[in-house]
Each structure stands twice: as structure tokens, then as C-alpha cells.
N, C-alpha and C. Protein backbone atom coordinates (compact mmCIF):
# COMPACT_ATOMS: atom_id res chain seq x y z
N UNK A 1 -44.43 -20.77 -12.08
CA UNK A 1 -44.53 -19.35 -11.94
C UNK A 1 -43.56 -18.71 -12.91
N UNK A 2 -44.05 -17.86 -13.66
CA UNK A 2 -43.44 -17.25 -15.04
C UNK A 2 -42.25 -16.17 -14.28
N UNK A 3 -40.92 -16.66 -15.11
CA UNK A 3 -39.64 -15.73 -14.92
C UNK A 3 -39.66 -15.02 -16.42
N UNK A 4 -38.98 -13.68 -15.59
CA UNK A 4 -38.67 -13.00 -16.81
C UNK A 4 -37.70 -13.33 -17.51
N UNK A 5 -36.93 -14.70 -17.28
CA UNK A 5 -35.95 -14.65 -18.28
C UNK A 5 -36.14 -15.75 -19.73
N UNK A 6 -35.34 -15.44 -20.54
CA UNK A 6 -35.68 -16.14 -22.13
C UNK A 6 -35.43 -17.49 -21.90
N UNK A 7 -36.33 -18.10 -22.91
CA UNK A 7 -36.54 -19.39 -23.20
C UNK A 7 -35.74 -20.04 -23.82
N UNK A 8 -34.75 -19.47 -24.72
CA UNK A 8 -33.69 -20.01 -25.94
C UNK A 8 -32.67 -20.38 -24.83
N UNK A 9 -32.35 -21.75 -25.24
CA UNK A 9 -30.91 -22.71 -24.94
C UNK A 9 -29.72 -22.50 -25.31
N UNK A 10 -28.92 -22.56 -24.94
CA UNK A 10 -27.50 -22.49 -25.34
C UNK A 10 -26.82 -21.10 -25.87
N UNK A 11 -27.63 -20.04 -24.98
CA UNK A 11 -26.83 -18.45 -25.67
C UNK A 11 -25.83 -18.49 -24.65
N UNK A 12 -25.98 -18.83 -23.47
CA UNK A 12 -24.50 -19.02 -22.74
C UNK A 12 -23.86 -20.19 -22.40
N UNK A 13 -22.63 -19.85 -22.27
CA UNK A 13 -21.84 -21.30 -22.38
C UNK A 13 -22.26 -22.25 -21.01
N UNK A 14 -22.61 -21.67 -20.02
CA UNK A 14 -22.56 -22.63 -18.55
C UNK A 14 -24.42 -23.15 -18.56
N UNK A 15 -25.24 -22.80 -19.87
CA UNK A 15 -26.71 -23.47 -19.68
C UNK A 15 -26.88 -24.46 -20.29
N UNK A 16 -26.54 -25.51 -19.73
CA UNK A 16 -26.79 -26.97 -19.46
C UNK A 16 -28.36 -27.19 -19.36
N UNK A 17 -29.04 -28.68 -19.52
CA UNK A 17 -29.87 -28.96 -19.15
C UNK A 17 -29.74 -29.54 -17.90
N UNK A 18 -28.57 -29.60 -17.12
CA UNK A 18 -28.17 -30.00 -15.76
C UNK A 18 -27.97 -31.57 -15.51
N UNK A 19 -28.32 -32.20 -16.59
CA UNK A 19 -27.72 -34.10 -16.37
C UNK A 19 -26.37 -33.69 -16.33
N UNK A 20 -25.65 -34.77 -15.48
CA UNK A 20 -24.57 -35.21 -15.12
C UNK A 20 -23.84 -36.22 -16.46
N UNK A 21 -22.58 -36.27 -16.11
CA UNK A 21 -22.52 -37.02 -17.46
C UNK A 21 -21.97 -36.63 -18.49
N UNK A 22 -21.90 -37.75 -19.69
CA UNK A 22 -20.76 -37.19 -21.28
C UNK A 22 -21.97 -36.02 -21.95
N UNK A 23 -23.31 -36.46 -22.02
CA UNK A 23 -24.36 -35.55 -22.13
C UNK A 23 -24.20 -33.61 -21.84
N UNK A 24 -23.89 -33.49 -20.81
CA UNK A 24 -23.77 -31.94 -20.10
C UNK A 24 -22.64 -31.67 -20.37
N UNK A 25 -21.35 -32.18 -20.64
CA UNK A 25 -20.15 -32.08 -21.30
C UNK A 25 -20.68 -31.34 -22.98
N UNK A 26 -20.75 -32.30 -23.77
CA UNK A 26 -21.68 -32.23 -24.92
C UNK A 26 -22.23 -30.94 -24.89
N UNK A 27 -22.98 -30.61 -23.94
CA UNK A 27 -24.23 -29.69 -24.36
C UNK A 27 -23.40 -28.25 -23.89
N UNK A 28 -22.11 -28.06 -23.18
CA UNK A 28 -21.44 -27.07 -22.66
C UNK A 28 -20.69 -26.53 -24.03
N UNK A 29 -20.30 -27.97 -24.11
CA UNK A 29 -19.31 -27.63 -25.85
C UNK A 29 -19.90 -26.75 -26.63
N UNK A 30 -21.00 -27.57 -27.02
CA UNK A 30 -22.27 -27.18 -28.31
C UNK A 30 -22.84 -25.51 -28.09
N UNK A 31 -22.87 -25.42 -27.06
CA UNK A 31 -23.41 -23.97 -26.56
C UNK A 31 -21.96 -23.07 -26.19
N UNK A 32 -20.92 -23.45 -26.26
CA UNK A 32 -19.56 -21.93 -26.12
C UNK A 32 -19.33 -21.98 -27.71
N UNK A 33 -19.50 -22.98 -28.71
CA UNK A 33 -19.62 -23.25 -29.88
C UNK A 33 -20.61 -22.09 -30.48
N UNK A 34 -21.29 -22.18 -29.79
CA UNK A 34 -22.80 -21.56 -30.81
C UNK A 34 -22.37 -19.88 -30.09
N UNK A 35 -21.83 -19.80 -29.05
CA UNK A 35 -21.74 -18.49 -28.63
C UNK A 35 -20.42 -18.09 -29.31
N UNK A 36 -19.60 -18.18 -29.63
CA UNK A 36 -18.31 -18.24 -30.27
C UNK A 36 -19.06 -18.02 -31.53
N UNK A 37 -19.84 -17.90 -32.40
CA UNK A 37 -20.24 -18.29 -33.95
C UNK A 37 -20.86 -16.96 -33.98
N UNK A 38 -21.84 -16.77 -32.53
CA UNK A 38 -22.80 -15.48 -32.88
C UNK A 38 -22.05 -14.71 -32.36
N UNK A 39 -21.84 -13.18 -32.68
CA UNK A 39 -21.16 -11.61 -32.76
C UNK A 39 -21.56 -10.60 -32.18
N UNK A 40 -23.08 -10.93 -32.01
CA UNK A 40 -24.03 -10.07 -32.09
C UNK A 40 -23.63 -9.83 -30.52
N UNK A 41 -23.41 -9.98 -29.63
CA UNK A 41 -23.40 -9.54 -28.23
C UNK A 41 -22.22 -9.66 -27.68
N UNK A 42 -21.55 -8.72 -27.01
CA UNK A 42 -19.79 -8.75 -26.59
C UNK A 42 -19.61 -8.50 -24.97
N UNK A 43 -18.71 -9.12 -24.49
CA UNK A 43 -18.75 -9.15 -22.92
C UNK A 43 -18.19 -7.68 -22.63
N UNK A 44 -17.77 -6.74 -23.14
CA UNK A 44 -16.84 -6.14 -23.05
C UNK A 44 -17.85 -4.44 -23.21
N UNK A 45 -17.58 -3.80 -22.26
CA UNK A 45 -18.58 -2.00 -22.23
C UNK A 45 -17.35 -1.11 -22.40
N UNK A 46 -17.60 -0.35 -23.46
CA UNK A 46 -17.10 0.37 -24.30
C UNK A 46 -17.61 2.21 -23.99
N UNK A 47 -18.49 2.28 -23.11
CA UNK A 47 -19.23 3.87 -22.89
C UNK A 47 -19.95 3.32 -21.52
N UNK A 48 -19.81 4.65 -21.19
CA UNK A 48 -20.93 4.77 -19.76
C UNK A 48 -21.61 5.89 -19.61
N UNK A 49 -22.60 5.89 -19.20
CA UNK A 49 -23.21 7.46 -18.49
C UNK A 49 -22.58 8.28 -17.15
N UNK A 50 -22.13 8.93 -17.90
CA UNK A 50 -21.22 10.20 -16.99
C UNK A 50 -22.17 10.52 -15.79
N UNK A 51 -21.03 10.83 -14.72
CA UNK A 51 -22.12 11.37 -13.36
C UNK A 51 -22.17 12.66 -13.24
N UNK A 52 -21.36 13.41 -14.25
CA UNK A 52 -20.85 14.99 -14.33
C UNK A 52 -22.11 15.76 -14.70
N UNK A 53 -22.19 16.70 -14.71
CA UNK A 53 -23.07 17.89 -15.31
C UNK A 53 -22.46 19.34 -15.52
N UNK A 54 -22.94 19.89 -16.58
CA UNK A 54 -22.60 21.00 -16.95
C UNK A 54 -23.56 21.68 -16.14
N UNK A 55 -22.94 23.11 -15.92
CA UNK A 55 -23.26 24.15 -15.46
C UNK A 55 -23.68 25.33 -16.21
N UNK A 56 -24.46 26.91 -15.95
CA UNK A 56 -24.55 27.68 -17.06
C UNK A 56 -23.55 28.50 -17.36
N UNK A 57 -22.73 27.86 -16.46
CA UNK A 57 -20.81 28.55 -17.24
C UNK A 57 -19.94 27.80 -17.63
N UNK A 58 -20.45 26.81 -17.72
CA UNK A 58 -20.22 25.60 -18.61
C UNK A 58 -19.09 24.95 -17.67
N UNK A 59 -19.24 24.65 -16.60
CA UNK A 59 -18.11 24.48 -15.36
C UNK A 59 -18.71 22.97 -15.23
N UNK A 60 -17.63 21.77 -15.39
CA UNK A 60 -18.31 20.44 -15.27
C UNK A 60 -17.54 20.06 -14.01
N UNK A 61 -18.54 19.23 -13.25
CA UNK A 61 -18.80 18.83 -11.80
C UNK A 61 -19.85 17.80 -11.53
N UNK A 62 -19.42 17.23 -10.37
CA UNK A 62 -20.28 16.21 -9.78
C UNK A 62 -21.79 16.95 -9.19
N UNK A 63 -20.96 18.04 -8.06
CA UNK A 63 -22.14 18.93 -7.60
C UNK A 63 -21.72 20.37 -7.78
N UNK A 64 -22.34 21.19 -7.87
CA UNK A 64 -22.35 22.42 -8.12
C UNK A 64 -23.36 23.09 -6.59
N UNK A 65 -21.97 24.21 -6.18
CA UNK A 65 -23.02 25.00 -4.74
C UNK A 65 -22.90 26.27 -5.10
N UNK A 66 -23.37 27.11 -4.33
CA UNK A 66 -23.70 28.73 -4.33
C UNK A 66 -23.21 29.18 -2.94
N UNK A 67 -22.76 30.24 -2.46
CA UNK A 67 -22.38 30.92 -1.48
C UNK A 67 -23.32 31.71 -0.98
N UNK A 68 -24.23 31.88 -0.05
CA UNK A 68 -25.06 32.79 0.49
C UNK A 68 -25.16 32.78 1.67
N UNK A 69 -25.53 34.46 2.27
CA UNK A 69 -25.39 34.65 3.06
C UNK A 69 -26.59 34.98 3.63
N UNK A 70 -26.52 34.43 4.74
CA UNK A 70 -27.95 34.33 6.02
C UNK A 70 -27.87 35.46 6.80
N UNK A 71 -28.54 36.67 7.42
CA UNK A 71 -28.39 37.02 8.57
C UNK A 71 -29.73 36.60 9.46
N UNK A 72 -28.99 36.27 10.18
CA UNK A 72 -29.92 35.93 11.90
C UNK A 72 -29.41 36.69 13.19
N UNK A 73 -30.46 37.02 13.95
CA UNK A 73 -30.20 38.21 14.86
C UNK A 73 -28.82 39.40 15.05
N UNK A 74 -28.89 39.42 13.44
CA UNK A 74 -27.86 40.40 13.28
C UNK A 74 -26.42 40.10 13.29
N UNK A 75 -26.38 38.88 12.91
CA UNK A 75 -24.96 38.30 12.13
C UNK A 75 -25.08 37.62 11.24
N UNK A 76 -23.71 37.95 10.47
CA UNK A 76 -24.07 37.01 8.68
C UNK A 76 -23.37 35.93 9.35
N UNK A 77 -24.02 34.92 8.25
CA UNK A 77 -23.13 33.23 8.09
C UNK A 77 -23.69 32.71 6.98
N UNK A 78 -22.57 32.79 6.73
CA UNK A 78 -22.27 32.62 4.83
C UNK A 78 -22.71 30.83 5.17
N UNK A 79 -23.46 30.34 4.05
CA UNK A 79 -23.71 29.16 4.00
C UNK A 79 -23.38 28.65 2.62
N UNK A 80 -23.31 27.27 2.23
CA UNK A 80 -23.67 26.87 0.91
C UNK A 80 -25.24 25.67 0.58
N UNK A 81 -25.75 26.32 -0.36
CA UNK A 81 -26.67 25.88 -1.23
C UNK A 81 -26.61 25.42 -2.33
N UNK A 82 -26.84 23.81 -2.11
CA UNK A 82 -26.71 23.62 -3.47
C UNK A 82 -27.47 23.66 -4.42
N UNK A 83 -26.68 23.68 -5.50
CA UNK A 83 -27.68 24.13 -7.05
C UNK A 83 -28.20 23.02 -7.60
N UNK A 84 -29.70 22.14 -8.32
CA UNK A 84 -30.03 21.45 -8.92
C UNK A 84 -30.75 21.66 -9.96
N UNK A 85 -31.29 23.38 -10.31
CA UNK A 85 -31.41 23.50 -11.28
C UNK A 85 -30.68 23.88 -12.29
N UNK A 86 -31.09 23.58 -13.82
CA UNK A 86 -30.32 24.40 -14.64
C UNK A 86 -28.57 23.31 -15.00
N UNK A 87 -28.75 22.25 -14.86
CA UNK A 87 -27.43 21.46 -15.12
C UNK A 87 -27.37 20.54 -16.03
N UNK A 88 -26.73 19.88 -17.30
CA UNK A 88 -27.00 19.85 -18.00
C UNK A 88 -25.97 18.06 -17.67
N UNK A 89 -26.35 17.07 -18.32
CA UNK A 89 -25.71 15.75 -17.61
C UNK A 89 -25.33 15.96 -18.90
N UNK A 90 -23.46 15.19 -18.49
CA UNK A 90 -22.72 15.56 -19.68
C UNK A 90 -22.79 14.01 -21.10
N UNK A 91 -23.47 12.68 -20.44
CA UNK A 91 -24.12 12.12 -21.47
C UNK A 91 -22.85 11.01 -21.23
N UNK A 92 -23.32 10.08 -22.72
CA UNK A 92 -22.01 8.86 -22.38
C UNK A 92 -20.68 9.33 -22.68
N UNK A 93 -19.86 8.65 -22.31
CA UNK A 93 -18.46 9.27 -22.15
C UNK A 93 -17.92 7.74 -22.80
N UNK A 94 -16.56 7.66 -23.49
CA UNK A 94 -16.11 6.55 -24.10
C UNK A 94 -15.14 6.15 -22.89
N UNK A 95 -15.13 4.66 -22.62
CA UNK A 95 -14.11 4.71 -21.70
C UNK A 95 -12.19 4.64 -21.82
N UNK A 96 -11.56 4.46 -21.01
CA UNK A 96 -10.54 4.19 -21.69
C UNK A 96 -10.22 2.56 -22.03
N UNK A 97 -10.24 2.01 -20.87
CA UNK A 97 -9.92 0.22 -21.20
C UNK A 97 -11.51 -0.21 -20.93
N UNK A 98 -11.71 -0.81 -21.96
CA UNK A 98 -12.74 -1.91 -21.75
C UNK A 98 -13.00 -2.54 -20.78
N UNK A 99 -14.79 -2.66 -19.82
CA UNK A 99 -14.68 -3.31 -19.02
C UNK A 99 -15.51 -4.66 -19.58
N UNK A 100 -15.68 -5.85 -18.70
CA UNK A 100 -16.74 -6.59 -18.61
C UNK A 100 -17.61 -6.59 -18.25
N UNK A 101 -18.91 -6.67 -18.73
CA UNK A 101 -20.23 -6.55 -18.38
C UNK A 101 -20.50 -7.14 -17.18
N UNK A 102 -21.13 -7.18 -15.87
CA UNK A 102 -21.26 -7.18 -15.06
C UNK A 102 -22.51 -8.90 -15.10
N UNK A 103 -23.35 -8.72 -16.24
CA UNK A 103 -24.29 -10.20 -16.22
C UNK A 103 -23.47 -10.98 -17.36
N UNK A 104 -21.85 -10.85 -17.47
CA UNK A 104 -21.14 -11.86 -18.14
C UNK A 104 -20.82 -13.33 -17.40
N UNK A 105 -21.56 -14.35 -17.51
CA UNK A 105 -21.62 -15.52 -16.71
C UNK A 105 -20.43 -16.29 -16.70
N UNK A 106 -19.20 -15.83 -17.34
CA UNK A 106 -17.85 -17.02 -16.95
C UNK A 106 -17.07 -16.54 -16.06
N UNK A 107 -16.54 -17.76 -15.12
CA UNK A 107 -15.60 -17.25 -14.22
C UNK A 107 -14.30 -17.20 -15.28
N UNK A 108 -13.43 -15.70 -14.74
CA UNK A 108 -12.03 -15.65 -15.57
C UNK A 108 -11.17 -16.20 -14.64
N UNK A 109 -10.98 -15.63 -13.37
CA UNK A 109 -10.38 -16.76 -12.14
C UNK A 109 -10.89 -17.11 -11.18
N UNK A 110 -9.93 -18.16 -11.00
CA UNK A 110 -10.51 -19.32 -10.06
C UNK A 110 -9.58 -19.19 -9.29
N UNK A 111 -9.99 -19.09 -8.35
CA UNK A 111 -8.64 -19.29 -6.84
C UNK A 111 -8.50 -20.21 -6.02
């Protein structure tokens, strides 16, 4: 039954063909080797998508409400409503310290 994941060997260091043995030693080497050589992909996230949004007074926030007032049988009660139109998501943001990618497959500690 077909997985969505790729067919290519040795892009991470812990994909073994699973024999036991000087063999799976070998093939662990050969593959942190070959990942060590290629550049092209880094454990490390550098930007994220902000949860903030701009407002049309340019007021940045998680949520944005409004103050209004209800009357019912002849008394006010001020409520809040929140606003979802009209907000503008403030986009990726750089972070400060680098994190690790979350599908980075090495353990850093062991306890």
C-alpha cells in the first residue's frame, strides 16, 4: 500500500536498511556522510508566520474587539464584538534564535 513518503536512501542519517550488524553501522556512516556533503536542506527555521494582524489603524494584535451597546427592555449593556473583518495578517516575521525543525530525525539528548 503506497506511502507518501520518498523513495531515495540515505537523505537521513538514522535510514538504515534495518540488518543488524557491521553492515547498518556502514550504511549509518555512509548516509550522515552524504547528509553532511549536501547543503541544500538545514535543521534549523529562521521565519515563521505571525499570528498578529493589522488593523485599519494600523493597531497590531492577536484579536481586535469593538464596544457596543445593546439596549434591552430599556437598559444599556455595553458588550464586546469581535472584529474579523478588514485585518490584515502581519506575514513572516524573522525569528530571533534559530529553532529546529520539528521533522528533524536526530535525538540531541538522551537521558
Amino acid at each position: 500500500m503506497g506511502g507518501s513518503g520518498s523513495k531515495a536512501k540515505g537523505v537521513w542519517p538514522f535510514s538504515g536498511n534495518g540488518a543488524g550488524g557491521e553492515a547498518a553501522s556502514d550504511g549509518t556512516e555512509q548516509s550522515v556522510t552524504r547528509l553532511k556533503a549536501s547543503r541544500n536542506a538545514t535543521p534549523f527555521i529562521f521565519t515563521r508566520r505571525s499570528s498578529l494582524y493589522y488593523d485599519e489603524d494600523g493597531d497590531l494584535a492577536h484579536e481586535f474587539y469593538e464596544e457596543t451597546v445593546v439596549t434591552k427592555n430599556g437598559r444599556k449593556k455595553s458588550k464586546l464584538k469581535r472584529i474579523q473583518k478588514n485585518l490584515i495578517p502581519q506575514g513572516m516575521v524573522k525569528l530571533d534564535h534559530p529553532c529546529i525543525h520539528v521533522d528533524f530525525p536526530i535525538i540531541i539528548c538522551e537521558v
